[in-house]
Protein backbone atom coordinates (compact mmCIF):
# COMPACT_ATOMS: atom_id res chain seq x y z
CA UNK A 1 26.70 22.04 -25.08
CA UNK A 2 24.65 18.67 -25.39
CA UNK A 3 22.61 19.50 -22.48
CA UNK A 4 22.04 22.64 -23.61
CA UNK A 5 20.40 21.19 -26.57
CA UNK A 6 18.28 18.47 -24.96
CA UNK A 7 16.51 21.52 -23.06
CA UNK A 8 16.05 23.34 -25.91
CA UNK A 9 14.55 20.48 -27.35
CA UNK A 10 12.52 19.39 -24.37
CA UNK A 11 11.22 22.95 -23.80
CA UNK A 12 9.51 22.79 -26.82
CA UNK A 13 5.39 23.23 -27.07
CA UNK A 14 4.82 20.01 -28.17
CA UNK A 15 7.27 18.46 -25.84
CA UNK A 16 5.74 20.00 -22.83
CA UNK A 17 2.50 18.57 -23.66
CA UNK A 18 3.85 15.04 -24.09
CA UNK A 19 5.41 15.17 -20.65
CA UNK A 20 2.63 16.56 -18.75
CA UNK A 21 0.46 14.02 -20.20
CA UNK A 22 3.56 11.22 -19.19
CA UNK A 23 3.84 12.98 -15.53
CA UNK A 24 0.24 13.05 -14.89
CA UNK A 25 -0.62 9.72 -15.70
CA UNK A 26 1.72 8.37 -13.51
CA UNK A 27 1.03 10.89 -10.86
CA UNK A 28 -2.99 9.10 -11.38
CA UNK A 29 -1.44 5.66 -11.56
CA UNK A 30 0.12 5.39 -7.35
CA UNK A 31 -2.42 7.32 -5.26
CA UNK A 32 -5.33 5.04 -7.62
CA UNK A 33 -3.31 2.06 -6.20
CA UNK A 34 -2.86 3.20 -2.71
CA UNK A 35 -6.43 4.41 -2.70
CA UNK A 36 -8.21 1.47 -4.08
CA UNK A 37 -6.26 -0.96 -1.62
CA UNK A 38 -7.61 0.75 1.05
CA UNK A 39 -11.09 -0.20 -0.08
CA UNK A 40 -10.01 -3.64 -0.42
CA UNK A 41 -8.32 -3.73 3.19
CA UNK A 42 -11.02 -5.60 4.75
CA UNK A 43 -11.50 -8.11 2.09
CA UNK A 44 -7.82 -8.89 1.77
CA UNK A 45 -7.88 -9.16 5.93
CA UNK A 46 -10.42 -11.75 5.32
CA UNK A 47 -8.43 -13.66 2.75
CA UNK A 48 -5.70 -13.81 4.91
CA UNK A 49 -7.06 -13.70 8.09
CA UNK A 50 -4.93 -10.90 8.60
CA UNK A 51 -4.83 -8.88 12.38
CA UNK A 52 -5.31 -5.03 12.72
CA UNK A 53 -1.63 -4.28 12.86
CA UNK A 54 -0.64 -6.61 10.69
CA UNK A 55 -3.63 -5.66 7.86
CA UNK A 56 -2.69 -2.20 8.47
CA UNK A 57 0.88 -3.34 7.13
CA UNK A 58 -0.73 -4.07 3.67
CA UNK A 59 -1.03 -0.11 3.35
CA UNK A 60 2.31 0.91 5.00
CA UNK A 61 4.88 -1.45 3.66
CA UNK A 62 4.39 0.65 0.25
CA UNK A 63 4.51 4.01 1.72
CA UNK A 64 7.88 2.88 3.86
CA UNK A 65 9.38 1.58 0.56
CA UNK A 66 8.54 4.27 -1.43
CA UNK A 67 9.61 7.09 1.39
CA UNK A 68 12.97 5.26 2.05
CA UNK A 69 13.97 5.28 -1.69
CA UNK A 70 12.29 8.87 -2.68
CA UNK A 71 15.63 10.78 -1.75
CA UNK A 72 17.85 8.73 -3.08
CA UNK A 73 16.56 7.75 -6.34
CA UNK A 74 15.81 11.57 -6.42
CA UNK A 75 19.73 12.70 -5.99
CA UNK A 76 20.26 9.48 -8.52
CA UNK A 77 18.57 10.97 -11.47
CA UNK A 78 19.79 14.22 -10.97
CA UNK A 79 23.07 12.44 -11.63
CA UNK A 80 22.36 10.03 -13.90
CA UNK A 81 18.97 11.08 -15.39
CA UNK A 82 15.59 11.49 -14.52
CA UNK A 83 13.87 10.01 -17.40
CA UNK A 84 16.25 6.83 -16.98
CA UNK A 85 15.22 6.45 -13.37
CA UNK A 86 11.53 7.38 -14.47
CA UNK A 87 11.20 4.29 -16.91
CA UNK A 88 12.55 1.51 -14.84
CA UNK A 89 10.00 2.68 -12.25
CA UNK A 90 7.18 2.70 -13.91
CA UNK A 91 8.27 -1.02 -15.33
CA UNK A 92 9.32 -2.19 -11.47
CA UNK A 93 5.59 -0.94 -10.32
CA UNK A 94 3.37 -2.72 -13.42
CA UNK A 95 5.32 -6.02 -12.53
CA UNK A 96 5.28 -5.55 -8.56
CA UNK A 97 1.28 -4.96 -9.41
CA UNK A 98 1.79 -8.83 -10.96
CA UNK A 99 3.28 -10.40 -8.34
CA UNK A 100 0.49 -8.73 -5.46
CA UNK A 101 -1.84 -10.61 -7.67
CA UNK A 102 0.18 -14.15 -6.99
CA UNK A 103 0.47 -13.45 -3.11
CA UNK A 104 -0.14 -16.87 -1.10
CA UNK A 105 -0.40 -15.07 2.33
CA UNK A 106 -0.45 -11.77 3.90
CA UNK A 107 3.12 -11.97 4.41
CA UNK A 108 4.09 -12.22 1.00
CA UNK A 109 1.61 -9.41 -0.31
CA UNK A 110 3.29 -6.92 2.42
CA UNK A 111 6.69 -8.15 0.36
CA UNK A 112 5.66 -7.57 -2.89
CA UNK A 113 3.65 -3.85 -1.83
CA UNK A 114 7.21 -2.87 -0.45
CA UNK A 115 7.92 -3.89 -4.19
CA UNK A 116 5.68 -1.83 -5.48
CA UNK A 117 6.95 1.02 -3.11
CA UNK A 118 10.52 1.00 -4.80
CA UNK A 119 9.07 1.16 -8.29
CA UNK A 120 6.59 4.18 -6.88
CA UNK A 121 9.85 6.16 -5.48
CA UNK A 122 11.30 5.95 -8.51
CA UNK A 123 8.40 7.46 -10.28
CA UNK A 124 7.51 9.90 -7.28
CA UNK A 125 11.20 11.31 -7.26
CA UNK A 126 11.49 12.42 -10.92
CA UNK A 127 7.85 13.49 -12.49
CA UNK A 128 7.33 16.74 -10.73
CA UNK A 129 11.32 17.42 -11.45
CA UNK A 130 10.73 17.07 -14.95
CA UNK A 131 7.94 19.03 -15.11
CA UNK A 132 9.82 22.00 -13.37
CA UNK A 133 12.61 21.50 -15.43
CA UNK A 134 10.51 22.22 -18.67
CA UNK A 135 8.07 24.74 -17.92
CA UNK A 136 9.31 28.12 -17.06
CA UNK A 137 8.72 29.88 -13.72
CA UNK A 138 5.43 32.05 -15.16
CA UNK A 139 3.89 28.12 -16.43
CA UNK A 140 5.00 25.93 -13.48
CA UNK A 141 1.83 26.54 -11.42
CA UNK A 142 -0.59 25.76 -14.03
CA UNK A 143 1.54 22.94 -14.96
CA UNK A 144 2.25 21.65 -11.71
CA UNK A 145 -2.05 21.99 -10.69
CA UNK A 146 -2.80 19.67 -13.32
CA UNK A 147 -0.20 17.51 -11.92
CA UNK A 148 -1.85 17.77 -9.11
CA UNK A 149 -5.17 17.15 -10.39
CA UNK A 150 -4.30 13.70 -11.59
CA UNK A 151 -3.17 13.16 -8.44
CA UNK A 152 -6.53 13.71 -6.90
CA UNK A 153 -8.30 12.27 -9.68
CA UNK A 154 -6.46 8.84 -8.79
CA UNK A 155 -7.51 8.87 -5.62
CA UNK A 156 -11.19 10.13 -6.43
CA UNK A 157 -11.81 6.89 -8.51
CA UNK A 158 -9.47 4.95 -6.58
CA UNK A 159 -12.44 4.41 -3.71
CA UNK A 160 -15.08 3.92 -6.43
CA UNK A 161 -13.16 1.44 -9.00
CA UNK A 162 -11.41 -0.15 -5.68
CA UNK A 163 -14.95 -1.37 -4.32
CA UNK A 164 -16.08 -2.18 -8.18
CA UNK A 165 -13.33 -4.59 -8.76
CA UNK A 166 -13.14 -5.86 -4.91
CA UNK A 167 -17.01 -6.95 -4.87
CA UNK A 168 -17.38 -8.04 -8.54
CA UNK A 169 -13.69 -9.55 -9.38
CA UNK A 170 -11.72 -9.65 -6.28
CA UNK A 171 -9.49 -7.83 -4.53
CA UNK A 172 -6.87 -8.81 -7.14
CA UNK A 173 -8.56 -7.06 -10.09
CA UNK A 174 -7.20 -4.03 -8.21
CA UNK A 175 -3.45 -4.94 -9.17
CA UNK A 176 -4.17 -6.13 -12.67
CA UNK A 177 -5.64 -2.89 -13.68
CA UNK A 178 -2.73 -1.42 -12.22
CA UNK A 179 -0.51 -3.21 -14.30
CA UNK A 180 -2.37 -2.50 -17.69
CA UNK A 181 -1.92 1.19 -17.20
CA UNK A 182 1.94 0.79 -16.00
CA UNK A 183 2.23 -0.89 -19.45
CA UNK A 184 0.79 1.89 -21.44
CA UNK A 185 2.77 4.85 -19.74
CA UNK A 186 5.83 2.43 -20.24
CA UNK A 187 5.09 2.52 -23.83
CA UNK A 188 4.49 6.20 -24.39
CA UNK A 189 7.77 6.74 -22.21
CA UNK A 190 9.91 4.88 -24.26
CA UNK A 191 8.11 6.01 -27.34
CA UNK A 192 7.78 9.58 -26.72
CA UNK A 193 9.83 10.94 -23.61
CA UNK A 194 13.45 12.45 -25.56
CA UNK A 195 16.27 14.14 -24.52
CA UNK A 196 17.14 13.68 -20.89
CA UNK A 197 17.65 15.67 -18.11
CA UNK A 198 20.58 15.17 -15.41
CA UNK A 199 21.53 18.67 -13.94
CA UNK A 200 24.05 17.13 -11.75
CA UNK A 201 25.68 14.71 -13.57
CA UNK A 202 29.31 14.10 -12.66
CA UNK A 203 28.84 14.12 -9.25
CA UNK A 204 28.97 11.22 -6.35
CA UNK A 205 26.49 9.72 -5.14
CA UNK A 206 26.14 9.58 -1.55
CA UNK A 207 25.33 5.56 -0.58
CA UNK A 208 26.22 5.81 3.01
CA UNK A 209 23.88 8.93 3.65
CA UNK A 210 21.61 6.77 1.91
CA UNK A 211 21.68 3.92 4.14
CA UNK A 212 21.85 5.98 7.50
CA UNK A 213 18.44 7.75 5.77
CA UNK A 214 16.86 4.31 5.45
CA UNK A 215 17.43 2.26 8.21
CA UNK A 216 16.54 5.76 10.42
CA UNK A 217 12.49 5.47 9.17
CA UNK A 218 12.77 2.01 9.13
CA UNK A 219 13.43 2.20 12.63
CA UNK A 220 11.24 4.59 13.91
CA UNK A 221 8.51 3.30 11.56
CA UNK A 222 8.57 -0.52 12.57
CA UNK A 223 8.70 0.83 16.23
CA UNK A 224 4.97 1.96 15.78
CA UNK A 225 3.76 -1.75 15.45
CA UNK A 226 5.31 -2.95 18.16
CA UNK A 227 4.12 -0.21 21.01
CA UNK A 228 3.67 -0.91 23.87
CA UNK A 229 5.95 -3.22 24.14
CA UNK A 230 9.11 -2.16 25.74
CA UNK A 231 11.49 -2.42 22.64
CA UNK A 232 9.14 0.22 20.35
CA UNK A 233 10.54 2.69 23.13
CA UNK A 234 14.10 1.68 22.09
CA UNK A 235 13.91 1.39 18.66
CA UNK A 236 11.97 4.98 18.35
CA UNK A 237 15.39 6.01 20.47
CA UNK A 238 17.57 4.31 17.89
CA UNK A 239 16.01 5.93 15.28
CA UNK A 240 15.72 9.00 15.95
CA UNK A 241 19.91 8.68 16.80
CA UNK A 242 20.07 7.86 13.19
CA UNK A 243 18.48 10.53 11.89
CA UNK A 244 20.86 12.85 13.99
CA UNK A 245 23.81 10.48 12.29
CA UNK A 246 22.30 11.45 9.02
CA UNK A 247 22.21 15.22 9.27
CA UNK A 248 25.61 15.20 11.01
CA UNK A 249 26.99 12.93 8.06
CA UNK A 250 25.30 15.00 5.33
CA UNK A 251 26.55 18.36 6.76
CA UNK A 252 30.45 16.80 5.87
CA UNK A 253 29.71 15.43 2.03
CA UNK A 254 30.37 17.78 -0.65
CA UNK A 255 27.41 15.95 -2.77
CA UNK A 256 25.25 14.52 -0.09
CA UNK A 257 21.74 12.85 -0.77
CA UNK A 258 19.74 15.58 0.74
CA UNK A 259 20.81 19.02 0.90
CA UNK A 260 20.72 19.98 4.42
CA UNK A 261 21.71 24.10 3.36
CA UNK A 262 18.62 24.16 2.00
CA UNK A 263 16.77 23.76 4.89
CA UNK A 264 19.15 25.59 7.08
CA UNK A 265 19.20 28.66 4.93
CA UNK A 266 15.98 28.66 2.26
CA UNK A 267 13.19 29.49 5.14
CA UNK A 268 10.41 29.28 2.06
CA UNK A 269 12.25 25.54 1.38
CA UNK A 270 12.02 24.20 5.04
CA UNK A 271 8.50 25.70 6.22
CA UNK A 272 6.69 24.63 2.48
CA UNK A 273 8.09 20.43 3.61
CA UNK A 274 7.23 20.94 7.02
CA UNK A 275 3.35 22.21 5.96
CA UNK A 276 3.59 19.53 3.24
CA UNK A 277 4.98 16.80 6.02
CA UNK A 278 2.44 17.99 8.56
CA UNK A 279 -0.78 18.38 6.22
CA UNK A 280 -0.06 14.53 5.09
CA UNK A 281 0.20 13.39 8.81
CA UNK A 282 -2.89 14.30 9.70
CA UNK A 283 -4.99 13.56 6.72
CA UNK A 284 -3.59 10.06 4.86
CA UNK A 285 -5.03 7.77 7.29
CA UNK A 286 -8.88 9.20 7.13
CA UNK A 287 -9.45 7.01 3.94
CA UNK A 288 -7.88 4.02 5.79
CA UNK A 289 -9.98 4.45 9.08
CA UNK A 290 -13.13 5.65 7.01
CA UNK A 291 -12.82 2.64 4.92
CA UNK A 292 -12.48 0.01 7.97
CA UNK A 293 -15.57 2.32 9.31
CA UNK A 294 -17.56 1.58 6.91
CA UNK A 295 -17.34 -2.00 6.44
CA UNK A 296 -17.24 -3.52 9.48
CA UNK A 297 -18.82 -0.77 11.82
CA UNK A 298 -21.60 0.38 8.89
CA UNK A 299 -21.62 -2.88 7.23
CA UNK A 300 -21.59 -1.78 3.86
CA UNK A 301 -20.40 -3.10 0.70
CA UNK A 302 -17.08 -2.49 -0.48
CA UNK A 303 -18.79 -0.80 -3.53
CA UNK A 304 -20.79 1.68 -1.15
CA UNK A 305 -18.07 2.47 0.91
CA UNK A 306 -15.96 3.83 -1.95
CA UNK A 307 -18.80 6.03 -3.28
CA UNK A 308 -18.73 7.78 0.20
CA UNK A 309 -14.83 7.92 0.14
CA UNK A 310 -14.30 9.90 -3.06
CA UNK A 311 -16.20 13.19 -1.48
CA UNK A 312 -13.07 13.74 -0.46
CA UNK A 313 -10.61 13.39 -3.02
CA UNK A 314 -13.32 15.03 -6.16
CA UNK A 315 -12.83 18.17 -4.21
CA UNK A 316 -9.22 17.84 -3.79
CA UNK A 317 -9.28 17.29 -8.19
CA UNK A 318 -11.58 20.26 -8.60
CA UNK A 319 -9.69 23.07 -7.10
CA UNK A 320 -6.35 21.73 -7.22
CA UNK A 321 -5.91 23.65 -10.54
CA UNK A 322 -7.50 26.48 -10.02
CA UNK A 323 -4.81 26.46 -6.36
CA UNK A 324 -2.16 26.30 -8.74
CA UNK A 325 -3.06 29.03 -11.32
CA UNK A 326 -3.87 31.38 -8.64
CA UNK A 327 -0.32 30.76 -6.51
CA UNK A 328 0.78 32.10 -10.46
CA UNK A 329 -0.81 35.18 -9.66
CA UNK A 330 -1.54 35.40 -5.45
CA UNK A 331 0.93 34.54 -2.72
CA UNK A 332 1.07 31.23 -2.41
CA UNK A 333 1.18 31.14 1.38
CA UNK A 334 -1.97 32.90 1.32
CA UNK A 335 -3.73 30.24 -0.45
CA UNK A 336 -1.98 27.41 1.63
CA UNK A 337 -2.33 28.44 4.48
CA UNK A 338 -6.37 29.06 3.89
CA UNK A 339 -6.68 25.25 2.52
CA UNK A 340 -4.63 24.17 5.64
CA UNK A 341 -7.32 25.47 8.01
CA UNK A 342 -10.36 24.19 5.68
CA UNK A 343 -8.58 20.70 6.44
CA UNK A 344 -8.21 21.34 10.23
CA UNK A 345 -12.00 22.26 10.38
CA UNK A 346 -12.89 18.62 8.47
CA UNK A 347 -10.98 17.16 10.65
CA UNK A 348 -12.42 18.19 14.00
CA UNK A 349 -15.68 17.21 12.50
CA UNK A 350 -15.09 13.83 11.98
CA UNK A 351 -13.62 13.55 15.81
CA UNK A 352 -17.73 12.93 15.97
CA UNK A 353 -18.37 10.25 13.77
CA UNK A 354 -18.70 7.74 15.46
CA UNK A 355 -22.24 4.17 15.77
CA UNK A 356 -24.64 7.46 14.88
CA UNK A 357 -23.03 9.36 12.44
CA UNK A 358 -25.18 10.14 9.66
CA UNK A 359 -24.26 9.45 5.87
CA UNK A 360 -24.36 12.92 5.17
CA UNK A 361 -22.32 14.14 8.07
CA UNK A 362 -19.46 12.38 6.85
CA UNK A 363 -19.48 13.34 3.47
CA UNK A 364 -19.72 16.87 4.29
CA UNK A 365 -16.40 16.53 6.33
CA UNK A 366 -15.15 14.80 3.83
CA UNK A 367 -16.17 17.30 0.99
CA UNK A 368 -14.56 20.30 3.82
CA UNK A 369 -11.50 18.61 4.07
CA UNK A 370 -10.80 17.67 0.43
CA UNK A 371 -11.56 21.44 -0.10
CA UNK A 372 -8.66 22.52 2.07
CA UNK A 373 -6.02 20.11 0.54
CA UNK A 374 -6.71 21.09 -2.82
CA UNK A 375 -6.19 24.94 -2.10
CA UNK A 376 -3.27 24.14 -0.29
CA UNK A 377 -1.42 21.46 -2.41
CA UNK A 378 -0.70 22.99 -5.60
CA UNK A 379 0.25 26.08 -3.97
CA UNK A 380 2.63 24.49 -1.12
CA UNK A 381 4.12 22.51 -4.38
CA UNK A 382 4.86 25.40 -6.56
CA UNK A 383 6.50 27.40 -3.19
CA UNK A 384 8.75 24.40 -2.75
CA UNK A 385 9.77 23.97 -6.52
CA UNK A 386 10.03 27.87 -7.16
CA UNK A 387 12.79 27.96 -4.51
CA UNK A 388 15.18 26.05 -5.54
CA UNK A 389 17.92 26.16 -8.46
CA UNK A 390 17.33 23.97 -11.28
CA UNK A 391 20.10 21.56 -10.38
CA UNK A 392 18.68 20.88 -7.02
CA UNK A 393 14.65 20.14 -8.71
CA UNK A 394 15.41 16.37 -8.46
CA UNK A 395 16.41 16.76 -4.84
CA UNK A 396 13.66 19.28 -3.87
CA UNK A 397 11.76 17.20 -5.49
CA UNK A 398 12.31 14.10 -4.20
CA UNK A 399 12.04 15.75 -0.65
CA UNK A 400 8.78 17.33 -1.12
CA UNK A 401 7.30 13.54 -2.28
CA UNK A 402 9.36 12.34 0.85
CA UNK A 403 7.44 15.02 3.18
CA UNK A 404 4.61 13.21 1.51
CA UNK A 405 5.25 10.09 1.42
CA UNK A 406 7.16 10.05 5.48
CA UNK A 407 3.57 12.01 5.96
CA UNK A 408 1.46 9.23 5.07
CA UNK A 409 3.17 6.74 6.74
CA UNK A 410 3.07 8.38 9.87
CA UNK A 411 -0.67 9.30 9.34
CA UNK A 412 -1.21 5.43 9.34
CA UNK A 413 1.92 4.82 12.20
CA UNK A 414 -0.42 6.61 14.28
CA UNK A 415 -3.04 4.54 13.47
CA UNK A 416 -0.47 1.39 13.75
CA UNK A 417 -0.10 3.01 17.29
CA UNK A 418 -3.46 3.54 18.51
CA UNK A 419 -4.37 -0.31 17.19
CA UNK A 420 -1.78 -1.26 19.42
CA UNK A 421 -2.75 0.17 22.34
CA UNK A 422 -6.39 -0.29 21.90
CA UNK A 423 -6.87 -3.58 19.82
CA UNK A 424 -3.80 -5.65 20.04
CA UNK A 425 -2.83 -8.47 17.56
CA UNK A 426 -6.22 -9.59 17.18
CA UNK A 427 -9.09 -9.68 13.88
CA UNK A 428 -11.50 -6.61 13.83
CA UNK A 429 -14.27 -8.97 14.82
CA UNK A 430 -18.08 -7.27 16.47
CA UNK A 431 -16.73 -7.63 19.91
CA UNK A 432 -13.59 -5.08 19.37
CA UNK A 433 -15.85 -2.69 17.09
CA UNK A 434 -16.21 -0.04 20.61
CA UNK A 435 -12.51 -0.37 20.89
CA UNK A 436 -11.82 0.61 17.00
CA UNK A 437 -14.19 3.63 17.38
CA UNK A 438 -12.23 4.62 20.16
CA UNK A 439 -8.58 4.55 18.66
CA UNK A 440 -10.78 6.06 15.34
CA UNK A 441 -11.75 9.29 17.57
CA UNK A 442 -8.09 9.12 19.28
CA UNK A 443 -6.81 9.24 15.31
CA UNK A 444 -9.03 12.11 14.10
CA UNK A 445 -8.14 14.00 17.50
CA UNK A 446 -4.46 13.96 17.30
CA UNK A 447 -4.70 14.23 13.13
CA UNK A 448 -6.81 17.65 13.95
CA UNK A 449 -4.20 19.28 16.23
CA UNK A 450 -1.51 18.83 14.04
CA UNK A 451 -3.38 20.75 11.47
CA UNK A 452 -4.00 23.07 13.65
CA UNK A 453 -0.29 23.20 14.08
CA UNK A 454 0.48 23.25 10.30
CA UNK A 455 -1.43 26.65 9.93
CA UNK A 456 1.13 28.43 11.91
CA UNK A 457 4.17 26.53 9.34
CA UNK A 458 2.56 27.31 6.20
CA UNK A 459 2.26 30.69 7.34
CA UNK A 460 6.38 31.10 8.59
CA UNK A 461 7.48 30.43 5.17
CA UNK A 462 7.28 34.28 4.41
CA UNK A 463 6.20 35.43 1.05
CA UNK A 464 7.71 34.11 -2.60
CA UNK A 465 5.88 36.15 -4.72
CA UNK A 466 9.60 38.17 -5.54
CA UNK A 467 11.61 35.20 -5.68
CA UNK A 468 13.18 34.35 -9.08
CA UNK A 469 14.57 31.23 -9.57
C-alpha cells in the first residue's frame, strides 16, 4: 500500500517536472566530464609525461569503473531504492571530481577517475529508471529525448568549456567545475526528489554474479593494453571464460544481477543493447582520436580543437528530441536503424582524414555522424525501456547504460590496441605522428564496419509499436 502511494505521489505533474530536471542534469553532468577530459588529454600527458597507452588510461579507467558497477548498483536500487543509490552517486562523483584536482602523478589521477567511475554508475544506473518509472508509456519518449538531449548537450560544451578551462586555468578547472554542479544537483536531490522507488525490494542481491561480472571486463579490458604481448592473449581467454561463468551462474539464481530471460526470450530487449553496444563501439573513441589529432598532428590550441569537436555532439542535442517524440508516434526501429547508417556513412569519411584533411571535411563528418546518433539514440532507448516490466526498469536500465558504457570502453580498447601495436609505451612526440595517423585510419576503419554491422541489429529487433508494457 505505501508504494502504491509514493507513485501516486511521484506521478504527479509537478513531480515529473522536478525529476526530469534532476535526471537531466545529471545525465549533462558525466558525458561534460568525459568529454572535456578528452580535450585536456594532451595537456594532462604533458603534466605527467604520460605514454600513449598509459594517457589513454586517463579516459578508460572511468568508463571501466563505471561499466563494472552499472549492473549492479542497477539491480541494488531496484532493491533498495533508486533515489538512495542516486544521491550517494552524485555526492561520490562531486568529491572524486576533488580529489582528480589533487592528483600528484598520472597514476594517481587514473585512481581517482576510476573514482569518479563508481560515483557515475551509480548515477547512470538509476536516472533513466526513474524517469520510466514516472512517465507513462504515451510520455516516455518525449521524456526520455530530453534526457537524451542533456546528454548531448554535455558533451556539445564539454569540447568547448574543456579547451576554455584547459588553456586559460588548467586542466584542473575541468574537475572543479565538475564538482560545483555535483553540489547543486546534490542539493535539489535531497531537497526536492520524494517518495522512492524500489520495485524489487525484498529480494537478494546477487554479490557473486556481481563479482564474476567484474573481474570478466576487467579482464578482457586490461588485456587491450598489454597486446601484443603474449599474456593479453591469455587474459582475453580468461575473460571471456568468465563471462561464460557469469551467464552459466546467473541462469541458476532466482534474483540474479542481470536477467539473462530477458535476453533469451525479449528479441526487441537483446537486439535494442546489441545496436546500443555496437553504435557506442564504433563511435566513443572519435572525440578521443580527433582530439589527439588536433593537437599534436594540427597543432592547435586546446581551445580550437574543442570548437571543431562539438559539430558532432550539437547535432546529436538537436534531433535527439525530436528522435524521441517521433519513436512516440513511428516505429522506433525505423528511426534507429536510419540514424545507425547516417553514423556508418561519417564514419567511413573520416577513414580519410588524415596530414591534408581540410577543416571543413572534418566537421562535416562530424556534423553526419552526430546526425545519425541522435536519430538513433532516443529511439533505441525508448525500444529498450518500453520492453520491459516496471520491476525490471532498474535492471534494463542499468544494462542499456552498461551497453553504453562496455561500448565506450571498447571504442577506446581498440584504440588501447592499435597504440599498442603501432606506438608502443612511448610519448606522442613528431617522430611517431605517421605511426598515430596510421592506428587513427586503422580505428575509423574497424569503428566503420561495425556500424555497418549494427544496421542489420537494429533492424532484427522486429517492430514495438504494439507492445504494451
Amino acid at each position: 500500500m505505501e508504494q502504491r502511494k509514493v507513485e501516486n505521489t511521484t506521478s504527479s505533474p509537478t513531480s515529473k517536472g522536478v525529476i526530469l530536471l534532476i535526471a537531466s542534469m545529471s545525465s549533462f553532468l558525466t558525458p561534460f566530464t568525459s568529454s572535456s577530459v578528452n580535450i585536456a588529454l594532451p595537456s594532462i600527458g604533458q603534466r605527467f609525461s604520460l605514454d600513449a597507452i598509459t594517457l589513454s588510461w586517463v579516459a578508460t579507467s572511468y568508463l571501466l569503473a563505471a561499466a563494472l558497477f552499472l549492473v549492479p548498483f542497477g539491480r541494488f536500487a531496484d532493491i533498495y531504492g533508486r533515489k538512495l543509490i542516486f544521491r550517494i552517486g552524485i555526492i561520490i562523483d562531486a568529491v572524486a571530481s576533488i580529489l582528480c584536482t589533487t592528483a600528484g602523478s598520472g597514476i594517481w589521477l587514473i585512481v581517482f577517475r576510476a573514482l569518479q567511475g563508481l560515483g557515475g554508475a551509480m548515477i547512470f544506473g538509476t536516472g533513466v529508471a526513474i524517469l520510466t518509472s514516472v512517465f507513462p508509456p504515451k510520455e516516455r519518449g518525449r521524456a526520455l529525448g530530453i534526457n537524451v538531449a542533456a546528454t548531448y548537450a554535455g558533451l556539445s560544451l564539454g569540447p568547448l568549456a574543456g579547451g576554455l578551462f584547459t588553456q586559460h586555468l588548467g586542466w584542473q578547472g575541468i574537475f572543479f567545475f565538475n564538482a560545483a554542479l555535483g553540489l547543486i544537483i546534490t542539493i535539489i536531490a535531497f531537497w526536492k526528489l520524494k517518495g522512492e522507488w524500489a520495485d524489487a525490494r525484498g529480494e537478494k542481491f546477487d554479490l557473486p554474479g556481481a563479482i564474476i561480472y567484474g573481474v570478466s571486463l576487467i579482464l578482457i579490458m586490461y588485456a587491450f593494453s598489454v597486446f601484443p604481448a603474449l599474456w593479453g592473449f591469455w587474459l582475453i581467454a580468461a575473460g571471456v571464460v568468465a563471462v561464460v561463468i557469469f551467464v552459466r551462474w546467473e541462469i541458476k539464481q532466482k534474483h540474479p544481477i542481470l536477467q539473462i530471460e530477458l535476453f533469451k526470450n525479449n528479441i526487441v530487449f537483446a537486439f535494442s543493447n546489441l545496436a546500443a553496444l555496437i553504435n557506442y563501439s564504433a563511435t566513443f573513441a572519435v572525440s578521443f582520436l580527433l582530439s589527439l589529432y588536433l593537437q599534436y598532428i594540427k597543432g592547435f590550441t586546446p581551445e580550437k580543437a574543442g570548437l571543431i569537436l562539438i559539430a558532432q555532439p550539437v547535432m546529436m542535442a538537436i534531433f535527439s528530441p525530436l528522435a524521441g517524440i517521433l519513436s512516440d508516434r513511428i516505429e522506433p526501429l525505423i528511426i534507429a536503424s536510419i540514424g545507425m547508417a547516417l553514423t556508418t556513412a561519417g564514419l567511413v569519411m573520416l577513414i580519410f582524414v588524415g596530414n591534408g584533411a581540410s577543416i571543413g571535411f572534418i566537421i562535416v563528418s562530424l556534423i553526419i555522424l552526430g546526425l545519425g546518433f541522435g536519430l538513433f539514440s532516443s529511439p533505441n532507448t525508448n525500444a529498450v525501456m518500453g520492453s520491459v516490466e516496471r520491476k525490471f526498469y532498474g535492471v534494463a536500465s542499468g544494462m542499456l547504460g552498461t551497453m553504453r558504457l562496455t561500448g565506450q570502453t571498447f571504442s577506446l580498447g581498440i584504440s588501447l590496441l592499435l597504440f599498442a601495436l603501432y606506438i608502443g609505451r612511448v610519448e606522442i612526440t613528431p617522430e611517431y605522428y605517421p605511426l598515430f595517423l596510421k592506428s587513427m585510419r586503422t580505428a575509423f576503419i574497424i569503428m566503420a564496419i561495425l556500424c555497418f554491422l549494427g544496421i542489420f541489429a537494429s533492424i532484427a529487433r522486429g517492430k514495438t509499436r504494439n507492445r504494451v508494457i
